[in-house]
Protein backbone atom coordinates (compact mmCIF):
# COMPACT_ATOMS: atom_id res chain seq x y z
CA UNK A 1 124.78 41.13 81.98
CA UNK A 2 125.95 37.32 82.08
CA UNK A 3 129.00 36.73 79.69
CA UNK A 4 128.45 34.60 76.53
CA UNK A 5 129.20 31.04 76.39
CA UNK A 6 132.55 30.12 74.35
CA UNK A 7 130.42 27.88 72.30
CA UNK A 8 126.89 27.30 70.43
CA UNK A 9 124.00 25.95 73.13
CA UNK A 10 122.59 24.12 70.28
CA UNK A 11 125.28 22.82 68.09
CA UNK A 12 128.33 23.48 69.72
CA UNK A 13 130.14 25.53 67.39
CA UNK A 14 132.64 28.36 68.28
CA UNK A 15 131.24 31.56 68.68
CA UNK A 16 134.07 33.23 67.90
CA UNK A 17 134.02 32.03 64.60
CA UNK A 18 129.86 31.77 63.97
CA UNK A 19 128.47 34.79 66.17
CA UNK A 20 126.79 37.08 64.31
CA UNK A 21 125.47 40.47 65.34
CA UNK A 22 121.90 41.11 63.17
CA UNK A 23 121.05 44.22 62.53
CA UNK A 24 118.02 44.54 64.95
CA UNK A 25 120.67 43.85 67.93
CA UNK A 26 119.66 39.97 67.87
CA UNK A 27 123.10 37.18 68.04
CA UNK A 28 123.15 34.46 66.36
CA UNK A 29 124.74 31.56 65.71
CA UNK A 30 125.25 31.52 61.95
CA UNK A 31 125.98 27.78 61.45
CA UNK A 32 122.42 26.06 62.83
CA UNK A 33 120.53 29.87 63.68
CA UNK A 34 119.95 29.94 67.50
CA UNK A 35 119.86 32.89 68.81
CA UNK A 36 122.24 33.12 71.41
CA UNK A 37 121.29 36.62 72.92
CA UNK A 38 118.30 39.08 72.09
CA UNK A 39 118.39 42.65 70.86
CA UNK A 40 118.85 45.14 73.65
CA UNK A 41 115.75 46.92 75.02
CA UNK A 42 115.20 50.42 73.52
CA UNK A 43 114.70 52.77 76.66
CA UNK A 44 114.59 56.50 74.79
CA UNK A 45 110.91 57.64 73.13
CA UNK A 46 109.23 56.27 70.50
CA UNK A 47 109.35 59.65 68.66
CA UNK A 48 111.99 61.82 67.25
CA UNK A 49 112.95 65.41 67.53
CA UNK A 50 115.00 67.40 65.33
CA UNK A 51 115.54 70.97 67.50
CA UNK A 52 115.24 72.22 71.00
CA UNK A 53 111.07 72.85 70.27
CA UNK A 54 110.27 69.90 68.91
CA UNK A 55 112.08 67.90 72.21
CA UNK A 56 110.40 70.43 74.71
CA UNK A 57 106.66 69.70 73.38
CA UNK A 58 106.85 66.32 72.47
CA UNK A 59 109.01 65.38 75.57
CA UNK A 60 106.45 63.75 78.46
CA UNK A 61 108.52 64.19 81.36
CA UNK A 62 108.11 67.44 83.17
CA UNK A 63 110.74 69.67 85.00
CA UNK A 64 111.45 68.71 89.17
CA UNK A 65 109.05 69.78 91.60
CA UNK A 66 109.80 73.54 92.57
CA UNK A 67 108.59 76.04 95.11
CA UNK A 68 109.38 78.90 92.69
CA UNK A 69 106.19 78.21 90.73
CA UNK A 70 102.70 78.58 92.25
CA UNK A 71 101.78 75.17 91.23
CA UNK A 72 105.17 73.41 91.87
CA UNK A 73 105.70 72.99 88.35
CA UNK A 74 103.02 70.73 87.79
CA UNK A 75 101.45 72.45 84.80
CA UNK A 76 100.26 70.58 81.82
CA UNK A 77 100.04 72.83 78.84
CA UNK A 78 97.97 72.36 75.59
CA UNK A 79 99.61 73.49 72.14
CA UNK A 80 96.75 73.75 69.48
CA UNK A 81 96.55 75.65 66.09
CA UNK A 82 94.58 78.28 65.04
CA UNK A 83 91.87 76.25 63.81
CA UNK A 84 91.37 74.07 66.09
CA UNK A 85 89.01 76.11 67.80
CA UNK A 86 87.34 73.24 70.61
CA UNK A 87 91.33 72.67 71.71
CA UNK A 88 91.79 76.99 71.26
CA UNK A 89 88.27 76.72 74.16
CA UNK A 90 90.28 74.04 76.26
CA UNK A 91 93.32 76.13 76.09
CA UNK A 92 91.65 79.30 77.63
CA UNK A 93 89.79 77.10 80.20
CA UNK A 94 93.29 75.67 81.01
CA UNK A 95 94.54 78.93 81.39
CA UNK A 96 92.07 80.30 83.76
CA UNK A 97 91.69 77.25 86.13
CA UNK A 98 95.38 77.07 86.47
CA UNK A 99 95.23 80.58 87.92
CA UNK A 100 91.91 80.43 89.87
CA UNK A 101 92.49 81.79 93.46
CA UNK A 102 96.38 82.26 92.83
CA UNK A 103 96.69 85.45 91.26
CA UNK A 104 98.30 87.11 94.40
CA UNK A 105 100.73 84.44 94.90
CA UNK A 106 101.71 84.35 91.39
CA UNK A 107 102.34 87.86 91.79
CA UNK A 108 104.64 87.60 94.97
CA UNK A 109 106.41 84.28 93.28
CA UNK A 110 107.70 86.68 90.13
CA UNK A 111 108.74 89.70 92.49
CA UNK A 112 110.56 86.55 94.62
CA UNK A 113 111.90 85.39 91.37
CA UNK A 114 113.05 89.10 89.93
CA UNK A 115 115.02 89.50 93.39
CA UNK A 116 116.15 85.88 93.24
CA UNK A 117 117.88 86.97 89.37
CA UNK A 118 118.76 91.18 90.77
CA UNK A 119 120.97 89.35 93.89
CA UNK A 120 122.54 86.55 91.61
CA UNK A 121 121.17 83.80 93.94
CA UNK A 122 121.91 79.51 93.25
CA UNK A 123 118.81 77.79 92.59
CA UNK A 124 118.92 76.17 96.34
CA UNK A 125 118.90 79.46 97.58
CA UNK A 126 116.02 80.59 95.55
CA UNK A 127 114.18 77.61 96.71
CA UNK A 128 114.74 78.11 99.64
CA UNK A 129 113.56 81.76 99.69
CA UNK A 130 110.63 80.99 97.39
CA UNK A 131 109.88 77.73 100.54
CA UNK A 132 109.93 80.92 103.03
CA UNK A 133 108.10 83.49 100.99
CA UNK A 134 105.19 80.27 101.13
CA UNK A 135 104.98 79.92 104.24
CA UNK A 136 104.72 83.90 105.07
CA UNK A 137 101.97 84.23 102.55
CA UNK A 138 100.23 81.01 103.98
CA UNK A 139 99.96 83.15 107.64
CA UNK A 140 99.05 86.28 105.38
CA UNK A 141 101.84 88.21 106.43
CA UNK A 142 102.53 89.43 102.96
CA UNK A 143 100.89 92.87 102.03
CA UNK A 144 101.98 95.44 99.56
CA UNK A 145 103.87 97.97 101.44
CA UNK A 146 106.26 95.34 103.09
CA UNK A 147 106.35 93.10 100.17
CA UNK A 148 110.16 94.04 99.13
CA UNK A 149 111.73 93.93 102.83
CA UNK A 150 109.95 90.46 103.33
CA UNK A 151 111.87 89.14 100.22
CA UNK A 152 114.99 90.72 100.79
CA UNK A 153 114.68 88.84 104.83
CA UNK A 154 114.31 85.70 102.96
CA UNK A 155 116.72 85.96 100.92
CA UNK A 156 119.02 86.41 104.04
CA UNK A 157 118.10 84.12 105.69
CA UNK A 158 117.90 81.13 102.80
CA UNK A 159 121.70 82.45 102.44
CA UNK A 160 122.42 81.70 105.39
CA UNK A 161 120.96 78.15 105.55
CA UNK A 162 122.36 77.45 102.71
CA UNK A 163 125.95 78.58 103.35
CA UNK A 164 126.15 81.39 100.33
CA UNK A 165 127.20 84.90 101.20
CA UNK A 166 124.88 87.53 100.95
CA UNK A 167 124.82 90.31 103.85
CA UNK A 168 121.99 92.09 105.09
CA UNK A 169 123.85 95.29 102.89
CA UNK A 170 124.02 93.78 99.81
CA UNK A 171 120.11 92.48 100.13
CA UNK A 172 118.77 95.80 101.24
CA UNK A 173 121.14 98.17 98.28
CA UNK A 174 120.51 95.55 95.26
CA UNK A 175 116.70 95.77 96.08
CA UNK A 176 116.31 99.52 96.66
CA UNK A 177 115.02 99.66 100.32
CA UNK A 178 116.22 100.60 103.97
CA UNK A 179 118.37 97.88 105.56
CA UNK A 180 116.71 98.73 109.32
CA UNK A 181 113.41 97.27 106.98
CA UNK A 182 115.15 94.53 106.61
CA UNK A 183 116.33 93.93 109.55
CA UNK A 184 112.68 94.27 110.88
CA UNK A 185 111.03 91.74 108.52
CA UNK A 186 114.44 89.54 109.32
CA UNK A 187 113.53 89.49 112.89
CA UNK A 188 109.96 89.12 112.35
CA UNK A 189 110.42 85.69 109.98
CA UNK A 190 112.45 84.06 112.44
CA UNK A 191 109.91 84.74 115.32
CA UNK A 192 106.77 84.04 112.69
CA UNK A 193 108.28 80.66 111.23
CA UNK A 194 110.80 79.79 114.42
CA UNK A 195 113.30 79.02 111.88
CA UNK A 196 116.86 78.75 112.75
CA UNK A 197 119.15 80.40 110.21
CA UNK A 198 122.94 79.44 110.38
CA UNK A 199 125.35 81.66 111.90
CA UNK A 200 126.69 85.23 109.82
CA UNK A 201 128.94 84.26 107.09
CA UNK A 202 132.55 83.65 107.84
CA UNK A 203 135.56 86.16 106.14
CA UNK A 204 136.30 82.98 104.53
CA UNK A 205 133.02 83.12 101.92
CA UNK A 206 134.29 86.62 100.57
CA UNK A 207 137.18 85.75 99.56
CA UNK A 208 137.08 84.52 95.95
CA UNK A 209 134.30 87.39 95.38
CA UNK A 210 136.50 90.05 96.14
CA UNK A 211 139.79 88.68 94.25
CA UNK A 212 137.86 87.90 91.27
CA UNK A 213 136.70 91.53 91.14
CA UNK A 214 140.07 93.03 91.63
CA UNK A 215 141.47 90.63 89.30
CA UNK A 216 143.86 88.81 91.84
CA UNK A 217 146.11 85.90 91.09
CA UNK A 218 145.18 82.53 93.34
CA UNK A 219 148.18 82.99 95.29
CA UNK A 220 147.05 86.00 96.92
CA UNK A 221 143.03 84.63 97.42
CA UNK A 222 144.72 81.40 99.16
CA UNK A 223 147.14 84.15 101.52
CA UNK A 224 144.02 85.60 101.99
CA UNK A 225 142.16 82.86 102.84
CA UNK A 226 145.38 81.89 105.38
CA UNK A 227 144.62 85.46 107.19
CA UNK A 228 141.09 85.02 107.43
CA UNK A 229 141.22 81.29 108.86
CA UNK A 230 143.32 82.90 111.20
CA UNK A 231 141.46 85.17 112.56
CA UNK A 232 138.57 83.05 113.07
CA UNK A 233 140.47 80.34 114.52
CA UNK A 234 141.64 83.38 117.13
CA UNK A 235 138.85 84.73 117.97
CA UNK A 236 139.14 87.99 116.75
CA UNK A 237 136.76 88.01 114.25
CA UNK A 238 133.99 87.95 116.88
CA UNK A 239 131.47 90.52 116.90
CA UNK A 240 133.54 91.96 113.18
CA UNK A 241 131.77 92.30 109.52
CA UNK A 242 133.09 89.04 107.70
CA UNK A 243 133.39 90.79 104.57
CA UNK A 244 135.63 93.69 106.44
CA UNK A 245 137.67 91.14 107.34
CA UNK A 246 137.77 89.86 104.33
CA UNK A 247 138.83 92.65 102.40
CA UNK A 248 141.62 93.22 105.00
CA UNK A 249 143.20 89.80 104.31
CA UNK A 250 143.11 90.61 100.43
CA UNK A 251 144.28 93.92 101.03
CA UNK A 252 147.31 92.76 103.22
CA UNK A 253 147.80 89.59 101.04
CA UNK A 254 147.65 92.22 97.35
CA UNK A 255 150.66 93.90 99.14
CA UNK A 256 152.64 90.96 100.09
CA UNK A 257 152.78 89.07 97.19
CA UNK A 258 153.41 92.25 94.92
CA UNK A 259 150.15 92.68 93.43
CA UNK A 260 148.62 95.76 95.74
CA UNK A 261 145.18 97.50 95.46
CA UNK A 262 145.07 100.58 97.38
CA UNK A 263 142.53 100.72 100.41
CA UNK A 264 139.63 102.57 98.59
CA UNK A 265 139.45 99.65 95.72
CA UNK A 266 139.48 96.90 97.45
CA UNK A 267 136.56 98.34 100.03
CA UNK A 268 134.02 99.30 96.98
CA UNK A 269 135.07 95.69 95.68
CA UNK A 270 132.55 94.70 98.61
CA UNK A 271 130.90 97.74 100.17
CA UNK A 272 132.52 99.31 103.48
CA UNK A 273 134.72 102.17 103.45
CA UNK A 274 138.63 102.22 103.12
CA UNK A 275 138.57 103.67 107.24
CA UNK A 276 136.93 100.17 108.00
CA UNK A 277 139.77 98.36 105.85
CA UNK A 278 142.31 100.41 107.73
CA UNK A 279 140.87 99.45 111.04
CA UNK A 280 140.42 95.28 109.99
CA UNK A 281 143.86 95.45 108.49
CA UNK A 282 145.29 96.90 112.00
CA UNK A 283 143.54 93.55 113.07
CA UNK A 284 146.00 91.33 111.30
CA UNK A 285 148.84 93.11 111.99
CA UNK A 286 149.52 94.34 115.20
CA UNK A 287 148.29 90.05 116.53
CA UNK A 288 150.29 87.83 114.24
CA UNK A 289 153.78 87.84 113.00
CA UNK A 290 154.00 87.69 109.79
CA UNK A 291 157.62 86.92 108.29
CA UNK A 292 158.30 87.93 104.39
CA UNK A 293 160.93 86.03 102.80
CA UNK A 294 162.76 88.01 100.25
């Protein structure tokens, strides 16, 4: 927007004394009427909305294209009363034509979505998943039996693209089935679709999870997080469960800073036993010095 001039265009008068604001937006000159800049374009909607219902139907812009959705979230719905009975017909022809044909993927999309909400995944992760699930049911891989350990493979392996922790353990206990299952359908997506998920999580991704379920102060999650860089950076983490490890480094960090959880808490905070603890924290110990100022 260009500044205003000091003075009138048309009779040279002061603005600063003569500018006046109308009240559709319009300035004007008050002394000889020119208008010296016009109202403001209005950019909202022509209509107004008084609650959350009112916005949502009247509102013409739809949600982002998703792959949760069977039609991408393209849908167009029609809202008519009772006795409207020709829009009531239009309705229930919109209704059936919008499912035509898609019945079984709609079905696998909501057992996608249901395992998407049970596992606490982001929405990129979901999309993700719900991009892979796609693609499996394109090559009619999909059947009822192996429905669940496809999803839970997805799931996987979107976490894993997408940086966000989530072990093969977690996927297969949340969802009820056998983790070898997984494993199967895990190996068979990344043959079927050649994708290449990122490497396993680090410790590093655990670590916030596991202090904010023991109720940790920030002080110990960033020791933690010191021990578990370190062990990555050393190479010892190789060929080790990252969220072992990261229990260790909160279990050995709780102790240090005065704030200990015994062994057996900290390991149901994310799944292995207190002997694997034991072992991971023998890890940290016995290859770095670690000197406790008192």
């Amino acid at each position: 927007m260009s500044p205003l001039p000091e003075y009138c265009p048309n009779c040279g008068a002061p603005l600063r004394l003569y500018a006046h604001r109308q009240p559709d937006g319009r300035l004007v000159c008050s002394r000889c009427g020119y208008v010296i800049e016009e109202a403001p374009i209005d950019l909202g909607p022509e209509w107004r909305s008084f609650n959350e219902e009112d916005r949502t139907r009247r509102s013409r812009v739809g949600a982002p294209l998703t792959e949760r959705i069977h039609d991408h979230g393209l849908t167009t719905y029609i809202y008519a009363k009772r006795t409207e009975l020709r829009a009531r017909k239009l309705v229930a022809l919109q209704a059936s034509l919008r499912t035509h044909g898609q019945k079984k993927l709609i079905s696998i999309l909501q057992e996608a979505n249901r395992a998407a909400s049970k596992l606490r995944l982001p929405s990129r992760v979901a999309e993700t998943m719900a991009k892979l699930i796609r693609q499996l049911y394109s090559m009619n891989i999909l059947r009822k039996n192996n429905l669940q350990e496809y999803i839970a493979a997805a799931a996987v392996i979107a976490a894993r693209i997408e940086r966000h922790p989530l072990t093969m353990r977690d996927a297969a206990e949340v969802l009820g089935i056998s983790e070898q299952d997984v494993w199967r359908a895990y190996r068979r997506i990344v043959t079927k679709l050649k994708v290449r998920p990122a490497a396993p999580p680090k410790p590093q991704m655990f670590i916030s999870r596991i202090a904010s379920k023991l109720n940790l102060s920030g002080e110990v999650e960033a020791l933690a997080m010191r021990f578990s860089t370190m062990l990555v950076r050393t190479g010892l983490a190789q060929g080790k469960p990252p969220e072992a490890l990261a229990a260790a480094s909160i279990y050995l960090a709780s102790i240090l800073l005065d704030q200990k959880r015994n062994q057996l808490a900290v390991a149901r905070a994310i799944g292995v036993t207190d002997a694997t603890i034991r072992n991971r924290y023998r890890d940290i110990v016995d290859n770095f010095y670690i000197e406790v100022r008192l």
